[in-house]
PDB file of N, CA and C in Angstrom:
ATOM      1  N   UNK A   1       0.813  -1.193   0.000  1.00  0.00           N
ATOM      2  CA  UNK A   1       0.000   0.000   0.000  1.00  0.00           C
ATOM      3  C   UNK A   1       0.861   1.264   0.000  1.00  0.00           C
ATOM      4  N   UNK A   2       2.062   1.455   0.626  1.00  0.00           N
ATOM      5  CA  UNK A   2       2.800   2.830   0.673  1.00  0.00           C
ATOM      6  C   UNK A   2       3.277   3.139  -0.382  1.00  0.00           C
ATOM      7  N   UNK A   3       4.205   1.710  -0.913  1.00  0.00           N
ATOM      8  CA  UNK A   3       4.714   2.081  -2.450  1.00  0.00           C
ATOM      9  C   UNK A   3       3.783   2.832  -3.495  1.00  0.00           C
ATOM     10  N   UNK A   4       2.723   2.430  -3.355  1.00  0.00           N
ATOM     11  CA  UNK A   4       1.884   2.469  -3.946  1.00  0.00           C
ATOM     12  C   UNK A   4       1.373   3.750  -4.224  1.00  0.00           C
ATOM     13  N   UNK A   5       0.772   4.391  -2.828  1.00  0.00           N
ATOM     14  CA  UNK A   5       0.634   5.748  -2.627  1.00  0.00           C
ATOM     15  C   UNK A   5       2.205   6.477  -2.712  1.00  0.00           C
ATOM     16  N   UNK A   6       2.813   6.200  -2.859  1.00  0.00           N
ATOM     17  CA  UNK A   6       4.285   7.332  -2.947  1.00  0.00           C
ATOM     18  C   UNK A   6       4.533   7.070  -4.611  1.00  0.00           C
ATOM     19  N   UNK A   7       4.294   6.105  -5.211  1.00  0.00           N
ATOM     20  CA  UNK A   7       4.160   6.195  -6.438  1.00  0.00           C
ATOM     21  C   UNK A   7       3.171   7.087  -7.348  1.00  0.00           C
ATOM     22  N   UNK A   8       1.766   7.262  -6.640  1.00  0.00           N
ATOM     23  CA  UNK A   8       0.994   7.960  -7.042  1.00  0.00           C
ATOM     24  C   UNK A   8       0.731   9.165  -7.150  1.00  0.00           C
ATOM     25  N   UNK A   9       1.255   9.979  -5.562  1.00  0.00           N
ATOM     26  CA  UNK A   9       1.630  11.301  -5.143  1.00  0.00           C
ATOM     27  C   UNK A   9       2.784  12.053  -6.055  1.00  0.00           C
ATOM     28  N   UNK A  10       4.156  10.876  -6.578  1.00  0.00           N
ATOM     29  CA  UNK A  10       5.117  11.114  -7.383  1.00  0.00           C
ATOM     30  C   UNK A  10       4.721  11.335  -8.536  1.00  0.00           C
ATOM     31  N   UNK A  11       4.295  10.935  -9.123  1.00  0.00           N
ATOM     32  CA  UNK A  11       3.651  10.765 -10.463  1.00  0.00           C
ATOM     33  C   UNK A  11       2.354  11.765 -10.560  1.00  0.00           C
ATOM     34  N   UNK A  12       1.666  11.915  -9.855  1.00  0.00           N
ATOM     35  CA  UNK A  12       0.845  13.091  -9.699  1.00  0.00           C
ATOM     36  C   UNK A  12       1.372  14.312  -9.638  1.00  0.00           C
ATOM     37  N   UNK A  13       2.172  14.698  -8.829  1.00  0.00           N
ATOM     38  CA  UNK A  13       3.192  15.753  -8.695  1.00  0.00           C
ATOM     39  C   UNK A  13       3.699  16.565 -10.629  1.00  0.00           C
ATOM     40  N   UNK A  14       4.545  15.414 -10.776  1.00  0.00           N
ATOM     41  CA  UNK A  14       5.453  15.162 -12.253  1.00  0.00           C
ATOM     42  C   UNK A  14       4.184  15.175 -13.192  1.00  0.00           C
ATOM     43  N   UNK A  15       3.015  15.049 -13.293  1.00  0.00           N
ATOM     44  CA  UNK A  15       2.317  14.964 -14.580  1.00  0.00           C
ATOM     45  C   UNK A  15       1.686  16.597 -14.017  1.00  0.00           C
ATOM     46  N   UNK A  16       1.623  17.071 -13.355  1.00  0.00           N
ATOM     47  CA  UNK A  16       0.905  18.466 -12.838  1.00  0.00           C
ATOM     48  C   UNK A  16       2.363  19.214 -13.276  1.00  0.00           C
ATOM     49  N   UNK A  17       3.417  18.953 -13.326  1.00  0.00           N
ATOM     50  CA  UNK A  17       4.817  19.899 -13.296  1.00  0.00           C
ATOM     51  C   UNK A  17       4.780  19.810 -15.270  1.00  0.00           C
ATOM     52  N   UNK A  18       4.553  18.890 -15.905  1.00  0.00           N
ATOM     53  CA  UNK A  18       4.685  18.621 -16.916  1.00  0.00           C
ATOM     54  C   UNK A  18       3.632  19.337 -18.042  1.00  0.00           C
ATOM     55  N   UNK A  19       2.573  19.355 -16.884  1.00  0.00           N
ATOM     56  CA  UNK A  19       0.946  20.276 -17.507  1.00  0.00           C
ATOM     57  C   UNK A  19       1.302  22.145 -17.417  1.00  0.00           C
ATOM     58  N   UNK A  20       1.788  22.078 -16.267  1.00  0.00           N
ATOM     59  CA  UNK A  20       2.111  23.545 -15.930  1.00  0.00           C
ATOM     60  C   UNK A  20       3.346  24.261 -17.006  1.00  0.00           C
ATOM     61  N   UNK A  21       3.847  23.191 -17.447  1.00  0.00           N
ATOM     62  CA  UNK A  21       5.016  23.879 -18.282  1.00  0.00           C
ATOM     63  C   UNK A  21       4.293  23.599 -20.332  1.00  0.00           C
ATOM     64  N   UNK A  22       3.410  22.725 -20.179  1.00  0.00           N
ATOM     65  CA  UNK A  22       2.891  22.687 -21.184  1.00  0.00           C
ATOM     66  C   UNK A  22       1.882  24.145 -22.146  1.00  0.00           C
ATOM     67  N   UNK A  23       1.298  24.215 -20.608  1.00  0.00           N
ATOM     68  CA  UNK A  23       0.202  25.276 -20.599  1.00  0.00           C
ATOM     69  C   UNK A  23       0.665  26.722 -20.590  1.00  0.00           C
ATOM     70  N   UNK A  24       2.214  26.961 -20.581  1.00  0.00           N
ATOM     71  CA  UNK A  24       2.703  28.042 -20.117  1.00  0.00           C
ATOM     72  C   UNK A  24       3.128  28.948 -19.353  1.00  0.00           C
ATOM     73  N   UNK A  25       2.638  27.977 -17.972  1.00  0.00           N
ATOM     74  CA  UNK A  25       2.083  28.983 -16.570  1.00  0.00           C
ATOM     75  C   UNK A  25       4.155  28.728 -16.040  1.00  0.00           C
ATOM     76  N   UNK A  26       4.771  27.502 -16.388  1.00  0.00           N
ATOM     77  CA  UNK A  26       6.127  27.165 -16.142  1.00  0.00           C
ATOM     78  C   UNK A  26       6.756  26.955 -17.366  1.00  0.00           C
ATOM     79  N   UNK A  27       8.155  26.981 -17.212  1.00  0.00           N
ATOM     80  CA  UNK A  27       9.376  26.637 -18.098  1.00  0.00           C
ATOM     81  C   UNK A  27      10.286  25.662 -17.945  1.00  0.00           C
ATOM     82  N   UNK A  28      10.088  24.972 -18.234  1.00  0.00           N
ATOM     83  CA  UNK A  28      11.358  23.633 -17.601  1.00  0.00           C
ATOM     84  C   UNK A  28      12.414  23.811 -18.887  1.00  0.00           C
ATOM     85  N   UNK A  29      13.712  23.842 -18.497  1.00  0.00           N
ATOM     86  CA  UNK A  29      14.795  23.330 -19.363  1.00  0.00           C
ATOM     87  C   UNK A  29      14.770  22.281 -19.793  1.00  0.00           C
ATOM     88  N   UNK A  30      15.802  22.073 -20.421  1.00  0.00           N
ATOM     89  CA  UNK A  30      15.799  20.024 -21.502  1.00  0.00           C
ATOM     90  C   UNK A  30      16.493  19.414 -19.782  1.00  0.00           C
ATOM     91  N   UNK A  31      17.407  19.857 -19.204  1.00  0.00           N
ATOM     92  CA  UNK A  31      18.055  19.522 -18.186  1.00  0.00           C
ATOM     93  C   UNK A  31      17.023  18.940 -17.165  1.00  0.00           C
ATOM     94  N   UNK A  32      16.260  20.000 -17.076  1.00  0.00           N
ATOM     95  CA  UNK A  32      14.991  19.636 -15.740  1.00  0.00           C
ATOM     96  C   UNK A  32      13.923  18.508 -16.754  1.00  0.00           C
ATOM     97  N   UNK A  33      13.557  18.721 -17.700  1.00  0.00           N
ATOM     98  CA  UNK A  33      13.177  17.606 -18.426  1.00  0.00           C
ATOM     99  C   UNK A  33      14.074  16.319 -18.031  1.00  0.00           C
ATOM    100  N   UNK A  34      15.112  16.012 -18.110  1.00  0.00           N
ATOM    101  CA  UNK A  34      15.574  14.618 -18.357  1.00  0.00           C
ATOM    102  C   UNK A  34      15.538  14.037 -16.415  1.00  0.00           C
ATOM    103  N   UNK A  35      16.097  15.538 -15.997  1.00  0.00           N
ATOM    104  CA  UNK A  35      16.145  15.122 -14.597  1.00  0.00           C
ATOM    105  C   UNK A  35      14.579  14.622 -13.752  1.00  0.00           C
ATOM    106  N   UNK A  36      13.580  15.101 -14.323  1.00  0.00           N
ATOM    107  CA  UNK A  36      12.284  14.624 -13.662  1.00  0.00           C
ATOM    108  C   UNK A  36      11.880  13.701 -14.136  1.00  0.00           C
ATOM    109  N   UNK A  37      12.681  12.780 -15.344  1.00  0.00           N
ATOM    110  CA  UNK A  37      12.222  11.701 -15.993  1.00  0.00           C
ATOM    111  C   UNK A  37      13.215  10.549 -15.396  1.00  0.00           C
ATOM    112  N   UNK A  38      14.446  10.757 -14.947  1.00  0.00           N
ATOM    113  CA  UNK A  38      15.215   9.761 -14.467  1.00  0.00           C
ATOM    114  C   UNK A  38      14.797  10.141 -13.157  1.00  0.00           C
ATOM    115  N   UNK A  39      14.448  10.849 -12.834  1.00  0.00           N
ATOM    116  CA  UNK A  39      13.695  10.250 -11.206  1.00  0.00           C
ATOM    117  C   UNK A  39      12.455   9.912 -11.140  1.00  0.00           C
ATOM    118  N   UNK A  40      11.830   9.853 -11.954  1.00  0.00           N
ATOM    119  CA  UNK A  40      10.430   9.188 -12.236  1.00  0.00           C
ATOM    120  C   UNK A  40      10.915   7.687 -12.058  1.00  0.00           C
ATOM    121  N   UNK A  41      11.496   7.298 -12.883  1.00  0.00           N
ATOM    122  CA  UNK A  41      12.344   5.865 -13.240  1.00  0.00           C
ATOM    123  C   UNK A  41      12.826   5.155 -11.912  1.00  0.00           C
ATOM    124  N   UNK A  42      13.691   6.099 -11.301  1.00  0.00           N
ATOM    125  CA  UNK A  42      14.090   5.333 -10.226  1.00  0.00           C
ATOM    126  C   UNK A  42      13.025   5.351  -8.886  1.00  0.00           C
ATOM    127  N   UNK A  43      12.090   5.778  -9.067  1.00  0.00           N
ATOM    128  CA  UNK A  43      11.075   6.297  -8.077  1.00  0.00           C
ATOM    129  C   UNK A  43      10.429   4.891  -8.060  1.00  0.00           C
ATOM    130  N   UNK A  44      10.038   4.445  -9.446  1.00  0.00           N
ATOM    131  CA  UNK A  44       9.225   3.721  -9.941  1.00  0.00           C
ATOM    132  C   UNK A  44      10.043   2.137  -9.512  1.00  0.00           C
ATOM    133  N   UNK A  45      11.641   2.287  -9.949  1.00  0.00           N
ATOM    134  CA  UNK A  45      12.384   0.602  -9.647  1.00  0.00           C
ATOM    135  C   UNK A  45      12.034   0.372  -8.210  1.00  0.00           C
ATOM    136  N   UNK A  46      12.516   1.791  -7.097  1.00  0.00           N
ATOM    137  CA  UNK A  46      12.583   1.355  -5.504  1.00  0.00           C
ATOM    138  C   UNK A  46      11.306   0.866  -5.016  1.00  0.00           C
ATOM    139  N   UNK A  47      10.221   1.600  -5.980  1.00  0.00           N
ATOM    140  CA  UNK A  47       9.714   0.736  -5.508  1.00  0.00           C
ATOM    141  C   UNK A  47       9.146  -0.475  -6.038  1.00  0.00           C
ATOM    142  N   UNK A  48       8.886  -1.048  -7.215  1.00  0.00           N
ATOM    143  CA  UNK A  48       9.094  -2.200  -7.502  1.00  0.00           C
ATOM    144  C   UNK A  48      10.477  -3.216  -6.315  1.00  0.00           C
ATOM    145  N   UNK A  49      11.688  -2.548  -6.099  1.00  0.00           N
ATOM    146  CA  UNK A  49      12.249  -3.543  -5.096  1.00  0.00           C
ATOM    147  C   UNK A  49      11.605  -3.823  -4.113  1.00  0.00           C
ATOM    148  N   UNK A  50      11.479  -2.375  -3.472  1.00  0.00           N
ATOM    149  CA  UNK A  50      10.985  -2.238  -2.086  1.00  0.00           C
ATOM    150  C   UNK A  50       9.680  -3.547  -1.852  1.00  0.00           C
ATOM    151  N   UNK A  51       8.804  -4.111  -3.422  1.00  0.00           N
ATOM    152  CA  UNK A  51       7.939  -4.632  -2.987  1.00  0.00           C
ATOM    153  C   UNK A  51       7.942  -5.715  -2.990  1.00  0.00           C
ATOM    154  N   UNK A  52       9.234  -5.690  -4.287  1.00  0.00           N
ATOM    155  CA  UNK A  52       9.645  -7.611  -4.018  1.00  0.00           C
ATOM    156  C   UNK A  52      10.110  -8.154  -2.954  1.00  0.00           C
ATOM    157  N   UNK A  53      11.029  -7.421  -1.842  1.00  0.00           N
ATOM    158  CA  UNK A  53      11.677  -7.751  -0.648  1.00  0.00           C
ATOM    159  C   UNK A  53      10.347  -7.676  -0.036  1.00  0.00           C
ATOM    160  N   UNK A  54       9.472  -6.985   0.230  1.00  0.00           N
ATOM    161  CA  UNK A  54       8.587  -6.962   1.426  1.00  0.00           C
ATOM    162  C   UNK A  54       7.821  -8.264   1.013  1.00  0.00           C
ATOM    163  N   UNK A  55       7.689  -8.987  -0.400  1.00  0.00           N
ATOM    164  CA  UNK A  55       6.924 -10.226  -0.463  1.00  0.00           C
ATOM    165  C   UNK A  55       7.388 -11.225  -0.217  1.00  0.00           C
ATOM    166  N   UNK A  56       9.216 -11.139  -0.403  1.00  0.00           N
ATOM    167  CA  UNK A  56       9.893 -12.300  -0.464  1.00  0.00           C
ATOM    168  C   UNK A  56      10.136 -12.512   1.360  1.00  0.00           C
ATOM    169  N   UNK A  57       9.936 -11.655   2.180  1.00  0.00           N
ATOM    170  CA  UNK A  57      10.238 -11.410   3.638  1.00  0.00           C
ATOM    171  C   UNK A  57       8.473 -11.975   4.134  1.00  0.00           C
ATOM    172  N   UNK A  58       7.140 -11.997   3.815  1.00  0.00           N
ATOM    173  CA  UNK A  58       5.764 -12.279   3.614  1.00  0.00           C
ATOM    174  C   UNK A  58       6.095 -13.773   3.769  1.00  0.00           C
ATOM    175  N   UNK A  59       6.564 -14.023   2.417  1.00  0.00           N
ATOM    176  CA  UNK A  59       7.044 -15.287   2.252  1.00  0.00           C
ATOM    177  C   UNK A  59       7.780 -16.309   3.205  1.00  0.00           C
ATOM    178  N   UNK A  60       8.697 -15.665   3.313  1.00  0.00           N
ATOM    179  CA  UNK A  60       9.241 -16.799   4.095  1.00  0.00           C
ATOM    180  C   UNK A  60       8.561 -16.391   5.741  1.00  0.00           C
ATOM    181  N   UNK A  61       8.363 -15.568   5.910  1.00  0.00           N
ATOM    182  CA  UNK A  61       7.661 -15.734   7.488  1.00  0.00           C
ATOM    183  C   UNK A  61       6.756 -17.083   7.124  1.00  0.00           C
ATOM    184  N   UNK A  62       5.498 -16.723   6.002  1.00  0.00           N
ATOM    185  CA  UNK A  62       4.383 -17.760   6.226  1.00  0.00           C
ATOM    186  C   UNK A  62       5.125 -19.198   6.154  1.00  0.00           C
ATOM    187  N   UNK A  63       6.053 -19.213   5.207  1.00  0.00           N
ATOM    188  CA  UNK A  63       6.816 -20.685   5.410  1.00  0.00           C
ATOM    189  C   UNK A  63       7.189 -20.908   6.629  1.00  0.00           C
ATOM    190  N   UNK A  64       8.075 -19.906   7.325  1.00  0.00           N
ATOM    191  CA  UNK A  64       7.783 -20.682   9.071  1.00  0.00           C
ATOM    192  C   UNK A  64       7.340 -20.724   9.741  1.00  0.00           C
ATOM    193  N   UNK A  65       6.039 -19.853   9.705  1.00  0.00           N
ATOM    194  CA  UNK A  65       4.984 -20.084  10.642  1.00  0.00           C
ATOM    195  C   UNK A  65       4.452 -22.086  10.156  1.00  0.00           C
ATOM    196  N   UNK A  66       3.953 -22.524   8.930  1.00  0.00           N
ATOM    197  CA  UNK A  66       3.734 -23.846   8.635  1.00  0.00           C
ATOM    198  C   UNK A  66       4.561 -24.701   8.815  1.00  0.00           C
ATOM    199  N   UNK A  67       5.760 -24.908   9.060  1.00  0.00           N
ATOM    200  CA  UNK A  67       6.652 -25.054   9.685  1.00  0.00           C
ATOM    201  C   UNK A  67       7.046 -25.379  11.098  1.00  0.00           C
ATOM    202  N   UNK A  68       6.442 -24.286  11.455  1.00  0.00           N
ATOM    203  CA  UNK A  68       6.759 -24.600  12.884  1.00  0.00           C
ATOM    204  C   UNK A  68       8.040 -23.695  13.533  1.00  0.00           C
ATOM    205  N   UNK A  69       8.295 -23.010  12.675  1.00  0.00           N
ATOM    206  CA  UNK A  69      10.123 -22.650  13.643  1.00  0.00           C
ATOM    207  C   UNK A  69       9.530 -21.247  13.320  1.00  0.00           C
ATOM    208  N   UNK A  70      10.146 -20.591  14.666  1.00  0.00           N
ATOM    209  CA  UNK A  70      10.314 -19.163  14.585  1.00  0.00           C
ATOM    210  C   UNK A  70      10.228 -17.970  13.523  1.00  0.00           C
ATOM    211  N   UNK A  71       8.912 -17.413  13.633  1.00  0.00           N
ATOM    212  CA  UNK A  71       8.961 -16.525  12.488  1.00  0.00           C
ATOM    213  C   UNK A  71       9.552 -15.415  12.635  1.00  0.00           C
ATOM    214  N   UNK A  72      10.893 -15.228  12.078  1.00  0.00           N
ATOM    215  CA  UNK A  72      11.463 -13.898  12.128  1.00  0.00           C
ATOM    216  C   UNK A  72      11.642 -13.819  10.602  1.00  0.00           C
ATOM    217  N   UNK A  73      11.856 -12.312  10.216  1.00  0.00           N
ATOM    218  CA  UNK A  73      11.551 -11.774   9.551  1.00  0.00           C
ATOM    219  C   UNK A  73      13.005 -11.759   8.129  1.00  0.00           C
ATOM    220  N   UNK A  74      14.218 -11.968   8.862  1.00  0.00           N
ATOM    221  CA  UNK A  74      15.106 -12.664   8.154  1.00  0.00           C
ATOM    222  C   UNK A  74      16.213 -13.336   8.953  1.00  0.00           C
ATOM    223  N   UNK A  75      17.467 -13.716   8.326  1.00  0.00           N
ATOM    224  CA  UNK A  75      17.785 -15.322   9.094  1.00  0.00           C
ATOM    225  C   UNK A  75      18.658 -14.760  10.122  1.00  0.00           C
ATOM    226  N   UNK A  76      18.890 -13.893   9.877  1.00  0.00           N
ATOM    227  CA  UNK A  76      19.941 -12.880  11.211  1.00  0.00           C
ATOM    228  C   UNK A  76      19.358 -12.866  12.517  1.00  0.00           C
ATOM    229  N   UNK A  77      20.069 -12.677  13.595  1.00  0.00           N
ATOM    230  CA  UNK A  77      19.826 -13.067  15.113  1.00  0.00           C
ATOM    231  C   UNK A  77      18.490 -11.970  14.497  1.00  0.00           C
ATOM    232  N   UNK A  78      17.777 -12.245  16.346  1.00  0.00           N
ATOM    233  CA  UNK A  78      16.370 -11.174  16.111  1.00  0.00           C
ATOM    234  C   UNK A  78      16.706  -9.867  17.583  1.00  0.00           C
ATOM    235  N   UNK A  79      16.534  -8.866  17.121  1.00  0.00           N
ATOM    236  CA  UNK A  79      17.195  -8.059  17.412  1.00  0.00           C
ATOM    237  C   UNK A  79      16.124  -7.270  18.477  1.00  0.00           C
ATOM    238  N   UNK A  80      15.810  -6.975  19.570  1.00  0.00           N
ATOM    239  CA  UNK A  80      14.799  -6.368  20.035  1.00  0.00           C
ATOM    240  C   UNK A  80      15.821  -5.618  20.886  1.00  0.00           C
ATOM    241  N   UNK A  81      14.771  -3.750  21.112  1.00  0.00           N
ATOM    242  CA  UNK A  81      14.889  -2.703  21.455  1.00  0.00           C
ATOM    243  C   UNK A  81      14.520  -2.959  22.848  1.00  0.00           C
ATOM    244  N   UNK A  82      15.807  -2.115  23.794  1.00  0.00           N
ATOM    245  CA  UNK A  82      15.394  -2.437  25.056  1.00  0.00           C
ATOM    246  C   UNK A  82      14.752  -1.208  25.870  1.00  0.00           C
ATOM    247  N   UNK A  83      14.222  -1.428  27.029  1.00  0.00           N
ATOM    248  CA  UNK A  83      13.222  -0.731  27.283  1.00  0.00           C
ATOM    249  C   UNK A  83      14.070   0.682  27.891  1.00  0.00           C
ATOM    250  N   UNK A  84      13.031   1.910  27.494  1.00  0.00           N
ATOM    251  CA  UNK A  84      13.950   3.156  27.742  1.00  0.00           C
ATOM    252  C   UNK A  84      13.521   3.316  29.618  1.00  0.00           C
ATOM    253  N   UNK A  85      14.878   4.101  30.173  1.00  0.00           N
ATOM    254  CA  UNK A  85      14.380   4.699  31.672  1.00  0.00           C
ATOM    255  C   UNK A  85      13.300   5.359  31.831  1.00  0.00           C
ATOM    256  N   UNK A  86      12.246   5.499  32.294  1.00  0.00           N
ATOM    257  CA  UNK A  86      11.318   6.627  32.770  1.00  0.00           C
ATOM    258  C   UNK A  86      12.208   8.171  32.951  1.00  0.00           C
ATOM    259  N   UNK A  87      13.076   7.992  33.439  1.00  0.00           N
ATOM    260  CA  UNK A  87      13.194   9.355  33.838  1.00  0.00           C
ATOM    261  C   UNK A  87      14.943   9.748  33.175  1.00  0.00           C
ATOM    262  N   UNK A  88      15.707  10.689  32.435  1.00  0.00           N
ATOM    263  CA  UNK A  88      16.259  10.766  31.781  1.00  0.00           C
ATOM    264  C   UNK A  88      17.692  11.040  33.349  1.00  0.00           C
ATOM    265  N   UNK A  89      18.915  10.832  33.639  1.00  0.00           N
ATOM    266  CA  UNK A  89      19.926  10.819  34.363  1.00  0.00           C
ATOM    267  C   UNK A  89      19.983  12.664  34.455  1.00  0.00           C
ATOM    268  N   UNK A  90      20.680  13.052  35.864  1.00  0.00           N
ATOM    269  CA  UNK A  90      20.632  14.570  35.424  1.00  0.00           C
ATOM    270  C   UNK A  90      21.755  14.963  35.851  1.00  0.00           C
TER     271      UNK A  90
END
């Protein structure tokens, strides 16, 4: 769902920047042209990664939950945050 919406907001953004310079109201250079198109691109791969890791990490949890062994999230120790003081040292 986030990729998703940050893909959309991006791309919404860039087709409104692209209208505004069409229509006259902006001016983009060839420079700012190529540059809002190669970050369109890479906007678009991270997250295509971002979504293959979050399925392939989906994945293997549900494999060890059926399984039976410990579902952590990848094969590295599991790492938990320890609890903060109430009151900060002075």
């Amino acid at each position: 769902m986030v990729p998703e919406a940050f893909l959309s907001i991006y791309s919404g953004r860039l087709i409104r920047t692209f209208a505004d310079a069409n229509y006259g109201s902006l001016h983009l250079t060839t420079v700012e042209i190529i540059y809002n198109i190669i970050s369109f691109i890479i906007a678009v791969i991270t997250t295509i990664a971002f979504t293959v890791y979050a399925k392939r990490a989906l994945d293997d949890i549900k494999k060890a939950e059926t399984s039976g062994v410990d579902a952590s999230p990848s094969d590295h120790s599991n790492l938990e945050m320890g609890k903060l003081p109430l009151e900060r040292p002075k």
